[in-house]
N, C-alpha and C. Protein backbone atom coordinates (compact mmCIF):
# COMPACT_ATOMS: atom_id res chain seq x y z
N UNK A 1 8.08 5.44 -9.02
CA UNK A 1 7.29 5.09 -7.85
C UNK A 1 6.31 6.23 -7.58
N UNK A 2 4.93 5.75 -7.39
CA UNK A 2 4.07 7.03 -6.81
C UNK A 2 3.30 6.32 -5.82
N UNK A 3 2.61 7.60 -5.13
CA UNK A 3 1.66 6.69 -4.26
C UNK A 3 0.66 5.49 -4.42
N UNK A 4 -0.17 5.46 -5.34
CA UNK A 4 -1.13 4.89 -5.95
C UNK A 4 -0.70 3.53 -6.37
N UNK A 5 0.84 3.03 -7.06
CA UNK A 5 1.62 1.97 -7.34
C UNK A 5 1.42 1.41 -6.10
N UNK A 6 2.48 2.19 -5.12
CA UNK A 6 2.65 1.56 -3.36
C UNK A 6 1.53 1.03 -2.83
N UNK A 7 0.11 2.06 -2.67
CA UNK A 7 -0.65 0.87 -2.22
C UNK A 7 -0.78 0.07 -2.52
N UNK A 8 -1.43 -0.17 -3.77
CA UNK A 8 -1.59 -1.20 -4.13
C UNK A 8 -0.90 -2.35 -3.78
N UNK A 9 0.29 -2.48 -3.73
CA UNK A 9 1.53 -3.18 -3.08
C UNK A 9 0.76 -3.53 -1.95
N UNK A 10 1.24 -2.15 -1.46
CA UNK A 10 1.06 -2.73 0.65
C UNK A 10 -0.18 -3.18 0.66
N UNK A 11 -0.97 -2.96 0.39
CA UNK A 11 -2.78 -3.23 0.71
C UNK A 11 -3.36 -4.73 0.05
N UNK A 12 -2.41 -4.94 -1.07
CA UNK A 12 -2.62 -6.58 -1.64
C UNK A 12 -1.41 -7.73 -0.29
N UNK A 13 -0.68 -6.78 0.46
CA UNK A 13 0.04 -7.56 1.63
C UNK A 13 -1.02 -8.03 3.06
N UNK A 14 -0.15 -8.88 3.95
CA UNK A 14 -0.76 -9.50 5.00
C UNK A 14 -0.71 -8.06 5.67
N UNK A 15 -1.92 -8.13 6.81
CA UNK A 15 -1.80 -7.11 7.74
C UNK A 15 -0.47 -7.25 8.31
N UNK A 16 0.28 -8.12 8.95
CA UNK A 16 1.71 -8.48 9.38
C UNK A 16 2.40 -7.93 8.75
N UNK A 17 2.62 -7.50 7.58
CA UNK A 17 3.85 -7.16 6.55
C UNK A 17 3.75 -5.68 6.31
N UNK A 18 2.59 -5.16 6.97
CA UNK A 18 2.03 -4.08 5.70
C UNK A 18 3.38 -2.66 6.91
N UNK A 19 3.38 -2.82 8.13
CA UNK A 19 4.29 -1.37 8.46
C UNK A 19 5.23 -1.64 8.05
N UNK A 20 5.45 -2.85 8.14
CA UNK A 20 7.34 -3.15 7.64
C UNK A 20 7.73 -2.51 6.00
N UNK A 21 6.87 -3.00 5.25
CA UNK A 21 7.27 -2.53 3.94
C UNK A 21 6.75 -1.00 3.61
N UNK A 22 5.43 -0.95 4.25
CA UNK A 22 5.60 1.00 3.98
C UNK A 22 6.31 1.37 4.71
N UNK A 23 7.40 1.47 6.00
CA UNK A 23 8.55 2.08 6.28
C UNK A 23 9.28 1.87 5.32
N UNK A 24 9.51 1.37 4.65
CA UNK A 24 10.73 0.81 3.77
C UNK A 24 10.60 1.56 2.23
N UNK A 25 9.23 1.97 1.97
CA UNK A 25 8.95 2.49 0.61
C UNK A 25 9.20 4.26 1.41
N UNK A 26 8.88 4.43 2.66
CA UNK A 26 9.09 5.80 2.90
C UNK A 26 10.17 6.14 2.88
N UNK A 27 11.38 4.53 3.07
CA UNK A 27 12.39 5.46 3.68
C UNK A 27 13.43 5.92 1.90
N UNK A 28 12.76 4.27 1.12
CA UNK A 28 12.98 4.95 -0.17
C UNK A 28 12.95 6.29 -1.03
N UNK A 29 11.66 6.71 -0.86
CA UNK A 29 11.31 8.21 -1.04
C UNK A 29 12.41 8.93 -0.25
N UNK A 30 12.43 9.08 1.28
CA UNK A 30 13.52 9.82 1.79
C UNK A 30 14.49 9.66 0.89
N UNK A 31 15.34 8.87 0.60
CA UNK A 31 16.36 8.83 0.20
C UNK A 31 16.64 9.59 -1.18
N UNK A 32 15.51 9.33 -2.37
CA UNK A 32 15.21 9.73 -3.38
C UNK A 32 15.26 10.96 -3.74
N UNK A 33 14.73 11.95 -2.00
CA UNK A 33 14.47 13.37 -1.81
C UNK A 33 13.30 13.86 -1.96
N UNK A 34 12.31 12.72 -2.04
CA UNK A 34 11.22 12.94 -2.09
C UNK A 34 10.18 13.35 -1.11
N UNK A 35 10.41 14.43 0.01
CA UNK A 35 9.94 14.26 0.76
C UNK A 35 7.91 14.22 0.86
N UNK A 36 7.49 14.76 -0.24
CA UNK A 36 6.12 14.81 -0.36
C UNK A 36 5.65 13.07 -0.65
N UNK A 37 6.02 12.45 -1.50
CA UNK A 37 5.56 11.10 -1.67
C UNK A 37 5.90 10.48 0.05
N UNK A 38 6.99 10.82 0.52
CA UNK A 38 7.36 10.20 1.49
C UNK A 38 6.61 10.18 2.30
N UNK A 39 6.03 11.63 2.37
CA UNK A 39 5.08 11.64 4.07
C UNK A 39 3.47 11.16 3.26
N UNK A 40 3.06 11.28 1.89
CA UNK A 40 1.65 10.55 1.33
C UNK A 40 1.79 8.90 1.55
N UNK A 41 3.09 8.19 1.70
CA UNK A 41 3.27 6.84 1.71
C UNK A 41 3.18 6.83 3.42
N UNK A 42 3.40 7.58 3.95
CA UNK A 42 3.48 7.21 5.45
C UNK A 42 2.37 7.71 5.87
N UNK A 43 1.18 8.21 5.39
CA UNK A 43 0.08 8.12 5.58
C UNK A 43 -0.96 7.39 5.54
N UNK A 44 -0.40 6.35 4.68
CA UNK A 44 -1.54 5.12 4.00
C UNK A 44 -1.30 4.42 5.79
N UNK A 45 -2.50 3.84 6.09
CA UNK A 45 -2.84 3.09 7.31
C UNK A 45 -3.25 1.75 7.32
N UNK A 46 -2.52 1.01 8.31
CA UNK A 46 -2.65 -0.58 8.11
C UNK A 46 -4.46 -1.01 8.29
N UNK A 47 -4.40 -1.60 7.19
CA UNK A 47 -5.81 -2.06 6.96
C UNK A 47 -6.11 -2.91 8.31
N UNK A 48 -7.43 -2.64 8.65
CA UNK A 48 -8.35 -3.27 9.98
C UNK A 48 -8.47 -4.76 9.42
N UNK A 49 -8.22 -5.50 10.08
CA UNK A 49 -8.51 -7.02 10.12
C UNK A 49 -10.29 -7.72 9.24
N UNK A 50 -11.21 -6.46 9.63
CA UNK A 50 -12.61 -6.83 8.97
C UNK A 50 -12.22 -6.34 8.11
N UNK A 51 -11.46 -5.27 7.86
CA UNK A 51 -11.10 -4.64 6.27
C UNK A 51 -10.83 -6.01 5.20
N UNK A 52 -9.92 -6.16 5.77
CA UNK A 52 -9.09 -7.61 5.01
C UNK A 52 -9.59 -8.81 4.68
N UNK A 53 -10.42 -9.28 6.06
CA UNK A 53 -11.60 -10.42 5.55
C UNK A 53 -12.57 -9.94 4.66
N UNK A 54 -13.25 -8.67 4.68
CA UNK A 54 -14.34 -8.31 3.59
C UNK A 54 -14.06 -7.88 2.21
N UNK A 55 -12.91 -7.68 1.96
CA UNK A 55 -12.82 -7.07 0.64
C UNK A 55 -12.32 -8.14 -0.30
N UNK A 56 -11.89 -8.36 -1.71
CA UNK A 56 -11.02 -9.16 -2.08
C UNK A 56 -10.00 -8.24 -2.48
N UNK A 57 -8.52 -8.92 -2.54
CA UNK A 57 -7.05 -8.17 -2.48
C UNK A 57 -7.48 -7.55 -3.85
N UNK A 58 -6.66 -6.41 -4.17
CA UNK A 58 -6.73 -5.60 -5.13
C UNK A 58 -5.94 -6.14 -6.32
N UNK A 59 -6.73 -5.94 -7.67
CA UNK A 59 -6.32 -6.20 -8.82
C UNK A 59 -4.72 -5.61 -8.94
N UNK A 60 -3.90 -6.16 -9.47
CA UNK A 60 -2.64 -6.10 -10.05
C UNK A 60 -2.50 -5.76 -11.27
N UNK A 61 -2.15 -4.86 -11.83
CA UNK A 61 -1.63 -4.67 -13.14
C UNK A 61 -2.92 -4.21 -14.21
N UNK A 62 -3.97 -4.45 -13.84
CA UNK A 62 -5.17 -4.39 -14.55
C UNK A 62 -5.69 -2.75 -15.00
N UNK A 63 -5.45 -2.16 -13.39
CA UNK A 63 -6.21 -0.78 -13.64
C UNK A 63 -7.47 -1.34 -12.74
N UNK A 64 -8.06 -2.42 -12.88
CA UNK A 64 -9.98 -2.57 -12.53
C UNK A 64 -9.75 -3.51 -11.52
N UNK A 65 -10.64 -2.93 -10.29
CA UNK A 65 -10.77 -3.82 -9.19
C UNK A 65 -11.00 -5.35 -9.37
N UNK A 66 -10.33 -5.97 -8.02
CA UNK A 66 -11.37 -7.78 -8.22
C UNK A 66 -12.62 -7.64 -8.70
N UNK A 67 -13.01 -8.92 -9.32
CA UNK A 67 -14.25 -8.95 -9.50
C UNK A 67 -15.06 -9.53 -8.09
N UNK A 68 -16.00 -9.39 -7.44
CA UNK A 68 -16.96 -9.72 -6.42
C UNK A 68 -16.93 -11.04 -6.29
N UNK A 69 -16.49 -11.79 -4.67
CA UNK A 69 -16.65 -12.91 -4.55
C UNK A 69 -17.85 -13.83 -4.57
């Protein structure tokens, strides 16, 4: 797990979902002993609502952003 995996995760999620599951990846890290990933995952911030309508969700597995709607 690193940071860069996680977003991607949380940030392809509904604004609704997105504190629930980054608490849950932080508290993973805690547990892990990770405390540096822990507090970089609890830094990522729930995307703004125009965020979410303007962008398209982020590529999966690819490496390369959506392509432009």
């Amino acid at each position: 797990m690193d940071v860069e995996s996680v977003a991607l995760e949380l940030y392809g999620l509904r604004p609704s979902e997105f504190a629930a599951a980054r608490d849950a990846y932080v508290a993973k890290a805690r547990e892990a002993g990770d405390k540096q990933l822990a507090a970089a995952i609890g830094a990522l911030r729930k995307p703004t609502l125009a965020a979410v309508t303007a962008a398209p969700p982020p590529a999966r597995g690819s490496g390369q952003p959506s392509p432009a709607r």
